[in-house]
C-alpha atoms as a PDB file:
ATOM      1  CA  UNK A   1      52.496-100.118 -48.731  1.00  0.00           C
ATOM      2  CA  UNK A   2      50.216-100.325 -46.246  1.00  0.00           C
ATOM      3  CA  UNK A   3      50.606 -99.185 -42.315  1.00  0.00           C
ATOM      4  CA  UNK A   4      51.764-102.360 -41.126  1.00  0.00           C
ATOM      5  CA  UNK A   5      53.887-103.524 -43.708  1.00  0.00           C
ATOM      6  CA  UNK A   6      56.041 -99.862 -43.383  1.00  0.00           C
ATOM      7  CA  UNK A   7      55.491-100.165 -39.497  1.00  0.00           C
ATOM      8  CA  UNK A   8      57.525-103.628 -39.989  1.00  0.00           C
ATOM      9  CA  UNK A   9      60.025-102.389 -42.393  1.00  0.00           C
ATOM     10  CA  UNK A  10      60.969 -99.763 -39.869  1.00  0.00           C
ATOM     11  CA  UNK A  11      61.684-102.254 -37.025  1.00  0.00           C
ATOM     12  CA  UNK A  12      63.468-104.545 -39.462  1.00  0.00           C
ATOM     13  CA  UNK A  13      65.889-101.582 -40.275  1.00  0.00           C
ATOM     14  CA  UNK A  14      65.741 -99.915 -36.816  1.00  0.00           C
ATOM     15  CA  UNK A  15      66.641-103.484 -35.401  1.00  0.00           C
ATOM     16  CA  UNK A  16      69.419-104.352 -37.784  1.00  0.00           C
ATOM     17  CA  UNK A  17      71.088-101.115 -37.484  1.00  0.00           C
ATOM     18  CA  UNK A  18      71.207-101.517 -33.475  1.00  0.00           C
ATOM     19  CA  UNK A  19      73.119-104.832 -33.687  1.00  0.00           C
ATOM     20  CA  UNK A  20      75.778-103.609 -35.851  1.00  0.00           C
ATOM     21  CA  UNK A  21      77.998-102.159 -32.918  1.00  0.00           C
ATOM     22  CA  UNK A  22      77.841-105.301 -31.588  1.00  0.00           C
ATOM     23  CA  UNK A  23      78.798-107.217 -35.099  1.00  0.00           C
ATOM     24  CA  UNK A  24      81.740-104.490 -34.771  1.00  0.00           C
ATOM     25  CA  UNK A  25      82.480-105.192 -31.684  1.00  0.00           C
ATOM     26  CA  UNK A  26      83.408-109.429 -32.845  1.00  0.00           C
ATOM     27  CA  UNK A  27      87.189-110.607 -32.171  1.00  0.00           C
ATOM     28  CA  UNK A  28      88.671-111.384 -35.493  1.00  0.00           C
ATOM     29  CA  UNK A  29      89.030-115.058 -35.539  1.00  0.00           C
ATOM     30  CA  UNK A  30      89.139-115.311 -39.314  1.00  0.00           C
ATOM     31  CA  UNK A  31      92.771-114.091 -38.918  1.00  0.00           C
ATOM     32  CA  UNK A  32      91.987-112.384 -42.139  1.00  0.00           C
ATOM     33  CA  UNK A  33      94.910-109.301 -41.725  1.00  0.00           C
ATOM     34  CA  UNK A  34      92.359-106.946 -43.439  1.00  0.00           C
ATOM     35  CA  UNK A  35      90.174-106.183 -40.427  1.00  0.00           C
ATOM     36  CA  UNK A  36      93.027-105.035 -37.652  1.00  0.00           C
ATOM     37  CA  UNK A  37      93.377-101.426 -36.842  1.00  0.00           C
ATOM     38  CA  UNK A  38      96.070-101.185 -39.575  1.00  0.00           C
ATOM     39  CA  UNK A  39      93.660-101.764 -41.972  1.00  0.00           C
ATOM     40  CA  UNK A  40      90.181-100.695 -40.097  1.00  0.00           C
ATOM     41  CA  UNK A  41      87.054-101.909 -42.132  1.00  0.00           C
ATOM     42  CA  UNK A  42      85.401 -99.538 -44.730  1.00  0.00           C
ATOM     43  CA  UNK A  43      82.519 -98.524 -42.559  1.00  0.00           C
ATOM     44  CA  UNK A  44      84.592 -97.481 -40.142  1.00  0.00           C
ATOM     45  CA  UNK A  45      86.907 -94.910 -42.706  1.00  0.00           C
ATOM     46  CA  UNK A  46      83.407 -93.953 -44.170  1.00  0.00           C
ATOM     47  CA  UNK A  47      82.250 -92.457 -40.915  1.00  0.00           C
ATOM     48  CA  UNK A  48      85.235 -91.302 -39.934  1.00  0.00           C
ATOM     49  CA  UNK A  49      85.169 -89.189 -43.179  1.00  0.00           C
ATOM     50  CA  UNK A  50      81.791 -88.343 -43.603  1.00  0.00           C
ATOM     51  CA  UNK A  51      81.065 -87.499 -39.537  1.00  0.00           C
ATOM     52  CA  UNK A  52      84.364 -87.730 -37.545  1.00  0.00           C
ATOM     53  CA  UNK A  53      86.323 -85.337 -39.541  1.00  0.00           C
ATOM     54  CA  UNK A  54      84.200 -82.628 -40.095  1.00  0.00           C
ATOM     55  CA  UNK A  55      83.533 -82.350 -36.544  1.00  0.00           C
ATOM     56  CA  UNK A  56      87.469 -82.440 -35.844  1.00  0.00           C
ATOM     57  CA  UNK A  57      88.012 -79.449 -38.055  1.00  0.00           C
ATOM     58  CA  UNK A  58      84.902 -77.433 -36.660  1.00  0.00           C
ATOM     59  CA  UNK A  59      86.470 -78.263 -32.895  1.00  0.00           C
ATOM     60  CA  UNK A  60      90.020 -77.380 -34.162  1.00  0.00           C
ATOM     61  CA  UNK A  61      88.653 -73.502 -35.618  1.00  0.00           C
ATOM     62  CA  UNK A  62      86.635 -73.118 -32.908  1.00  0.00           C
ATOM     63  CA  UNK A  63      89.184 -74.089 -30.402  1.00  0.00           C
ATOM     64  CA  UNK A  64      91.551 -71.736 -32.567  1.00  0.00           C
ATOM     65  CA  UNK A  65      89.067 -68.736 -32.078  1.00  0.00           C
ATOM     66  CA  UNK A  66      88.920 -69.702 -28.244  1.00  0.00           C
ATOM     67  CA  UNK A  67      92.737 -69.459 -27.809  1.00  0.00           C
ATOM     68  CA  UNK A  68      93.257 -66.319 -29.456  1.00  0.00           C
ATOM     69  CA  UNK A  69      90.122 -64.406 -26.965  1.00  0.00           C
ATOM     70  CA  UNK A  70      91.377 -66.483 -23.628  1.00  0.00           C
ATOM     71  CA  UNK A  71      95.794 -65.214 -24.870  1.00  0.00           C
ATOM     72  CA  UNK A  72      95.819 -62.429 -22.852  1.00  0.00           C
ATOM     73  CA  UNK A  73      94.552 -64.177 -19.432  1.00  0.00           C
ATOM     74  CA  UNK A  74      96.156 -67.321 -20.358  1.00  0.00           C
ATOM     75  CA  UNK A  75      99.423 -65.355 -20.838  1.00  0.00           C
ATOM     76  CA  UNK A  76      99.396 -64.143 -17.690  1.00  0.00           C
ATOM     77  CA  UNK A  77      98.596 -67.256 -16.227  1.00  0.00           C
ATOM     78  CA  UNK A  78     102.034 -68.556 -17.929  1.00  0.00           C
ATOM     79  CA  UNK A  79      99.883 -71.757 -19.511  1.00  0.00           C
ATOM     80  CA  UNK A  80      99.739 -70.658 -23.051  1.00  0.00           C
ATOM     81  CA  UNK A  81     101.854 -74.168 -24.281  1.00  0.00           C
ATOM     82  CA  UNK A  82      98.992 -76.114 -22.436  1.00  0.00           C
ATOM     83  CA  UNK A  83      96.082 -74.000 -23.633  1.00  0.00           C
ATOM     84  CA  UNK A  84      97.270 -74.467 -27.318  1.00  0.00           C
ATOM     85  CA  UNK A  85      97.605 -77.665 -27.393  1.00  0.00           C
ATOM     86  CA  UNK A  86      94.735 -78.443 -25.538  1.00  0.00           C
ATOM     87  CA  UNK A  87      92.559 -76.316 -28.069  1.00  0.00           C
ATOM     88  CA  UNK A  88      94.059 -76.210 -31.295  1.00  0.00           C
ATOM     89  CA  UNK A  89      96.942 -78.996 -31.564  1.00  0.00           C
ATOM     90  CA  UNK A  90      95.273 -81.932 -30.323  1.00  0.00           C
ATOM     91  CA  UNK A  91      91.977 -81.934 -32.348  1.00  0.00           C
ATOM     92  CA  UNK A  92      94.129 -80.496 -35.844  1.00  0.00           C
ATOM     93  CA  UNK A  93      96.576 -83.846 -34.603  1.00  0.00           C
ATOM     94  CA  UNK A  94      93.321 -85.786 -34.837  1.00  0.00           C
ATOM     95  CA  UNK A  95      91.621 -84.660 -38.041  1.00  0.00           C
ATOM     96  CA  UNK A  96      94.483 -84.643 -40.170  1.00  0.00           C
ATOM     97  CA  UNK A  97      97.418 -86.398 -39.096  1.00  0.00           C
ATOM     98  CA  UNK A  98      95.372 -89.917 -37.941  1.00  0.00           C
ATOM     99  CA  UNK A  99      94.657 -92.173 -40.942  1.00  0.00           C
ATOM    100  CA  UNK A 100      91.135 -92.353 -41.714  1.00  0.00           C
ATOM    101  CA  UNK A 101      89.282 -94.919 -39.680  1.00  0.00           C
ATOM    102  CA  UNK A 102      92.217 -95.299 -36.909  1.00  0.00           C
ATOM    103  CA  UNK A 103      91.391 -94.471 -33.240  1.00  0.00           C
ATOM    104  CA  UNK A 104      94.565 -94.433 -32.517  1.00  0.00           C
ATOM    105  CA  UNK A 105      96.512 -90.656 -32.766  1.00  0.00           C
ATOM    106  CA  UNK A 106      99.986 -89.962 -35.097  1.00  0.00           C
ATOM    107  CA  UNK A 107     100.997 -91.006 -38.352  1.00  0.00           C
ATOM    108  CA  UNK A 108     100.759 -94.336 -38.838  1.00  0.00           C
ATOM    109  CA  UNK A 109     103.088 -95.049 -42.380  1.00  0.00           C
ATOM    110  CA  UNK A 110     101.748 -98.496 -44.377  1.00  0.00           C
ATOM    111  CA  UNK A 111     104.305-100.380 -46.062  1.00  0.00           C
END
């Protein structure tokens, strides 16, 4: 292909990937029950398992490994309960108790 052809192939992509948060961001008028946020549309699962998650269990280790060094002066601070969940429960809560593509937190059961 030729410079301008792949400089306007670029822009076509660049272009129509920038619009689709907005194309996410549509009401459901349809009233189609599959797009709600008990049923979150597949792009939305597919990042949150290919990107989301990942991160989640990186922050929850990490956060791990930052509550064990910071025990002793959060011990005698008296806040380990808050430091723990702050750094380990919360993000585990959120990569592997949420279902995928949810924002919301907890266990949501599907019937």
């Amino acid at each position: 292909m030729n410079r301008t052809r792949s400089t306007a192939v670029a822009l076509a992509l660049t272009v129509g990937l920038l619009t689709l948060p907005a194309q996410a961001q549509q009401q459901n008028t349809s009233g189609d029950p599959i797009y709600t946020v008990d049923a979150p549309p597949a792009f939305a699962i597919v990042a949150d398992l290919l990107i989301a998650r990942p991160l989640l269990i990186a922050a929850t280790a990490i956060g791990a490994v930052v509550f064990v060094v910071a025990l002793p002066f959060t011990a005698m601070g008296g806040g380990i309960g808050d430091a723990g969940k702050a750094l380990v429960v919360d993000p585990g809560k959120a990569a592997f108790v949420r279902c995928l593509g949810c924002t919301g937190d907890g266990y949501n059961q599907r019937q």
